[in-house]
Protein backbone atom coordinates (compact mmCIF):
# COMPACT_ATOMS: atom_id res chain seq x y z
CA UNK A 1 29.68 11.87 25.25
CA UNK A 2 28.67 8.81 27.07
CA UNK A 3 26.01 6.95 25.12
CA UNK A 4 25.52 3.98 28.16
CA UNK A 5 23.38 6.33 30.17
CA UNK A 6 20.32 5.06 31.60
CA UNK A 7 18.74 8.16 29.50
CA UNK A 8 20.40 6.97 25.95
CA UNK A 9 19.28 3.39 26.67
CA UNK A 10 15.59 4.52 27.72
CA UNK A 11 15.98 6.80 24.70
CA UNK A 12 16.46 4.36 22.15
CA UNK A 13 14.29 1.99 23.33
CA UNK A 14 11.37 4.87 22.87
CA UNK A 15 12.83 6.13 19.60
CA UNK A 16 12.75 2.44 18.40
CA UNK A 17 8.77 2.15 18.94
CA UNK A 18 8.38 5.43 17.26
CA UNK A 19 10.26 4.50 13.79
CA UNK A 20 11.67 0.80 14.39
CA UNK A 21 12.89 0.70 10.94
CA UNK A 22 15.16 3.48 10.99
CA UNK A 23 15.48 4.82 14.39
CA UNK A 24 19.43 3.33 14.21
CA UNK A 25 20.29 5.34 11.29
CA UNK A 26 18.76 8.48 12.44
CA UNK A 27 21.31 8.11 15.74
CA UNK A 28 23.82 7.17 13.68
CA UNK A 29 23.39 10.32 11.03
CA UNK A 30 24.55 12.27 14.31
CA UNK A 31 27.51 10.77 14.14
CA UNK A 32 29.57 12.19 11.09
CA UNK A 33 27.55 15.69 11.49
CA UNK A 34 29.56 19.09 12.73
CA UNK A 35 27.93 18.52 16.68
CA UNK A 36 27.68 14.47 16.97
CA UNK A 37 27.08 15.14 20.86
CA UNK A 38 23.36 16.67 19.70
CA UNK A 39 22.31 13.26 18.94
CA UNK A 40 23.10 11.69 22.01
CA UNK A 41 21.42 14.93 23.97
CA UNK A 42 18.36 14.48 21.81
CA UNK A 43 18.16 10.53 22.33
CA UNK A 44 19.10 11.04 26.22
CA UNK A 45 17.04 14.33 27.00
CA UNK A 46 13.72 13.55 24.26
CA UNK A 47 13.04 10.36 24.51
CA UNK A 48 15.12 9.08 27.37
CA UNK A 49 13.85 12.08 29.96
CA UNK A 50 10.18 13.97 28.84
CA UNK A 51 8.81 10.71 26.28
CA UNK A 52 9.81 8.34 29.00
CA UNK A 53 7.97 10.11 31.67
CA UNK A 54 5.26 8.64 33.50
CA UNK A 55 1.42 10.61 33.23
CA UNK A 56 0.70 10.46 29.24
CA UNK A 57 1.67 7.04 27.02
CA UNK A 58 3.96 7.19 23.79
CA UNK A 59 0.79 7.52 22.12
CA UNK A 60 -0.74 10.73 23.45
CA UNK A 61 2.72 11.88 23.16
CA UNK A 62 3.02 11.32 19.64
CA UNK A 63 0.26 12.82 19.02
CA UNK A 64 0.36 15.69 21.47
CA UNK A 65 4.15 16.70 19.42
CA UNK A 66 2.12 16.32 16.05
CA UNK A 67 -0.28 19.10 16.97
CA UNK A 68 2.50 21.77 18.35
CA UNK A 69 4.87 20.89 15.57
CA UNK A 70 1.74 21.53 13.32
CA UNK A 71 0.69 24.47 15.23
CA UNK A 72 4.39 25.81 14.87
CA UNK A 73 4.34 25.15 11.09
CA UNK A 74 7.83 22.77 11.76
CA UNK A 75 7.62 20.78 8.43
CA UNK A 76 11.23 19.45 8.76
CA UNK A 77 9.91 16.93 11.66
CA UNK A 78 6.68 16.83 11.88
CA UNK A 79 7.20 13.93 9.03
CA UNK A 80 8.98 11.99 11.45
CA UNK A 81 6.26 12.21 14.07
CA UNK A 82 3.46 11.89 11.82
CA UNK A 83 5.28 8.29 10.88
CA UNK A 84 5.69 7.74 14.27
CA UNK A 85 1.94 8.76 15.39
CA UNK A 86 1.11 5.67 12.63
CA UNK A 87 2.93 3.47 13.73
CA UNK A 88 1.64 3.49 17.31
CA UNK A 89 -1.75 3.37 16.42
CA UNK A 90 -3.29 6.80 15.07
CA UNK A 91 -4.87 6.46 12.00
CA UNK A 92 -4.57 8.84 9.41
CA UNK A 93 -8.23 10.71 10.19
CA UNK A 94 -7.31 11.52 13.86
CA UNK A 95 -4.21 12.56 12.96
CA UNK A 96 -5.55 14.95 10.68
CA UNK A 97 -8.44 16.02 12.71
CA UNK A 98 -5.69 17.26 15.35
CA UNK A 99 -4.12 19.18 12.99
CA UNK A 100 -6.88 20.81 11.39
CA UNK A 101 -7.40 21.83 15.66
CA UNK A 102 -4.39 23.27 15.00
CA UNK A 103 -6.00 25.83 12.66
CA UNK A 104 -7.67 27.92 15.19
CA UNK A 105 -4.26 28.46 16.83
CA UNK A 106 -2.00 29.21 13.82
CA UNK A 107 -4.19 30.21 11.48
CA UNK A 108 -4.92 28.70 7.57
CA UNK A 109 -1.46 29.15 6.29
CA UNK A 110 0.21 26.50 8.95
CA UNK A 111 -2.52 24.51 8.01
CA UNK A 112 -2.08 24.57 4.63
CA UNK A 113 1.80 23.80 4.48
CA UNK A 114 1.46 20.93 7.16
CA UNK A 115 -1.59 19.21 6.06
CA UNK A 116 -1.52 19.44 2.26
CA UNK A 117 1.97 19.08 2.02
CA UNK A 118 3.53 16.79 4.91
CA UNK A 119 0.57 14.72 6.17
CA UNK A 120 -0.24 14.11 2.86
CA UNK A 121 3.59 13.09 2.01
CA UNK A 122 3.68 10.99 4.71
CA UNK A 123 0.05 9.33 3.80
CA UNK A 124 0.76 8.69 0.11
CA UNK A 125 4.56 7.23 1.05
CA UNK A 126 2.96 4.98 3.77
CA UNK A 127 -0.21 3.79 1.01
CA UNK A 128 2.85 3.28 -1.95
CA UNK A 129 4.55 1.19 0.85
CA UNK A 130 1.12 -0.45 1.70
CA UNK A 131 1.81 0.63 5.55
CA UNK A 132 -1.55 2.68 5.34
CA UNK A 133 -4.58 -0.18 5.86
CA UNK A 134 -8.06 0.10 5.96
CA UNK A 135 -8.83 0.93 9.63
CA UNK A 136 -5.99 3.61 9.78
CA UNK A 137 -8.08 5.50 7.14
């Protein structure tokens, strides 16, 4: 699969604002997997099509896919986005306020596994790393 589409490039260039320290090597973990193509269709379609688009900023975005992937109880990548929420400027308290919004929809369980368990992975990793500062707090 072609990755010099105007998609891919868009693509990375959005994936790199969302996790600029390791957005090559989670592209490049596609690579030796059993469908490589996926990672190029995630980069192109993702970021490089429905992040890209015009009408809400990587921002809202972020934090728009941290609420559904709470309200779906998707652990596996809401860690990613919760990162990537940080890094473009939500701090930790609206973050969680969004996902505790999330609570009316998919009930205390969701809640529970997201929010005590991957927010507050992602929180404690960041502090250790000293990536959390006061004002995200």
């Amino acid at each position: 699969m072609d990755k010099h589409t105007d998609n891919f490039k868009r693509g990375l260039e959005v994936l790199a604002k969302i996790d600029p320290e390791n957005y090559k090597d989670i592209v490049n973990s596609f690579e030796s997997s059993v469908l490589p193509d996926l990672g190029t269709l995630a980069v192109e379609f993702n970021y490089g099509q429905i992040f890209s688009r015009p009408g809400l900023d990587l921002k809202s975005r972020l934090l728009a896919t941290v609420a559904g992937l709470t309200a779906l109880g998707n652990t596996e990548q809401l860690k990613f986005y919760i990162n990537g929420a940080l890094n473009v400027g939500w701090t930790e308290k609206e973050i969680l306020e969004a996902m505790l919004q999330m609570l009316i929809y998919a009930g205390f369980p969701v809640a529970l596994n997201t929010i005590l368990t991957v927010a507050n992975e992602v929180f404690s990793e960041r502090r250790e790393k000293n990536l959390l500062n006061k004002k995200e707090k």
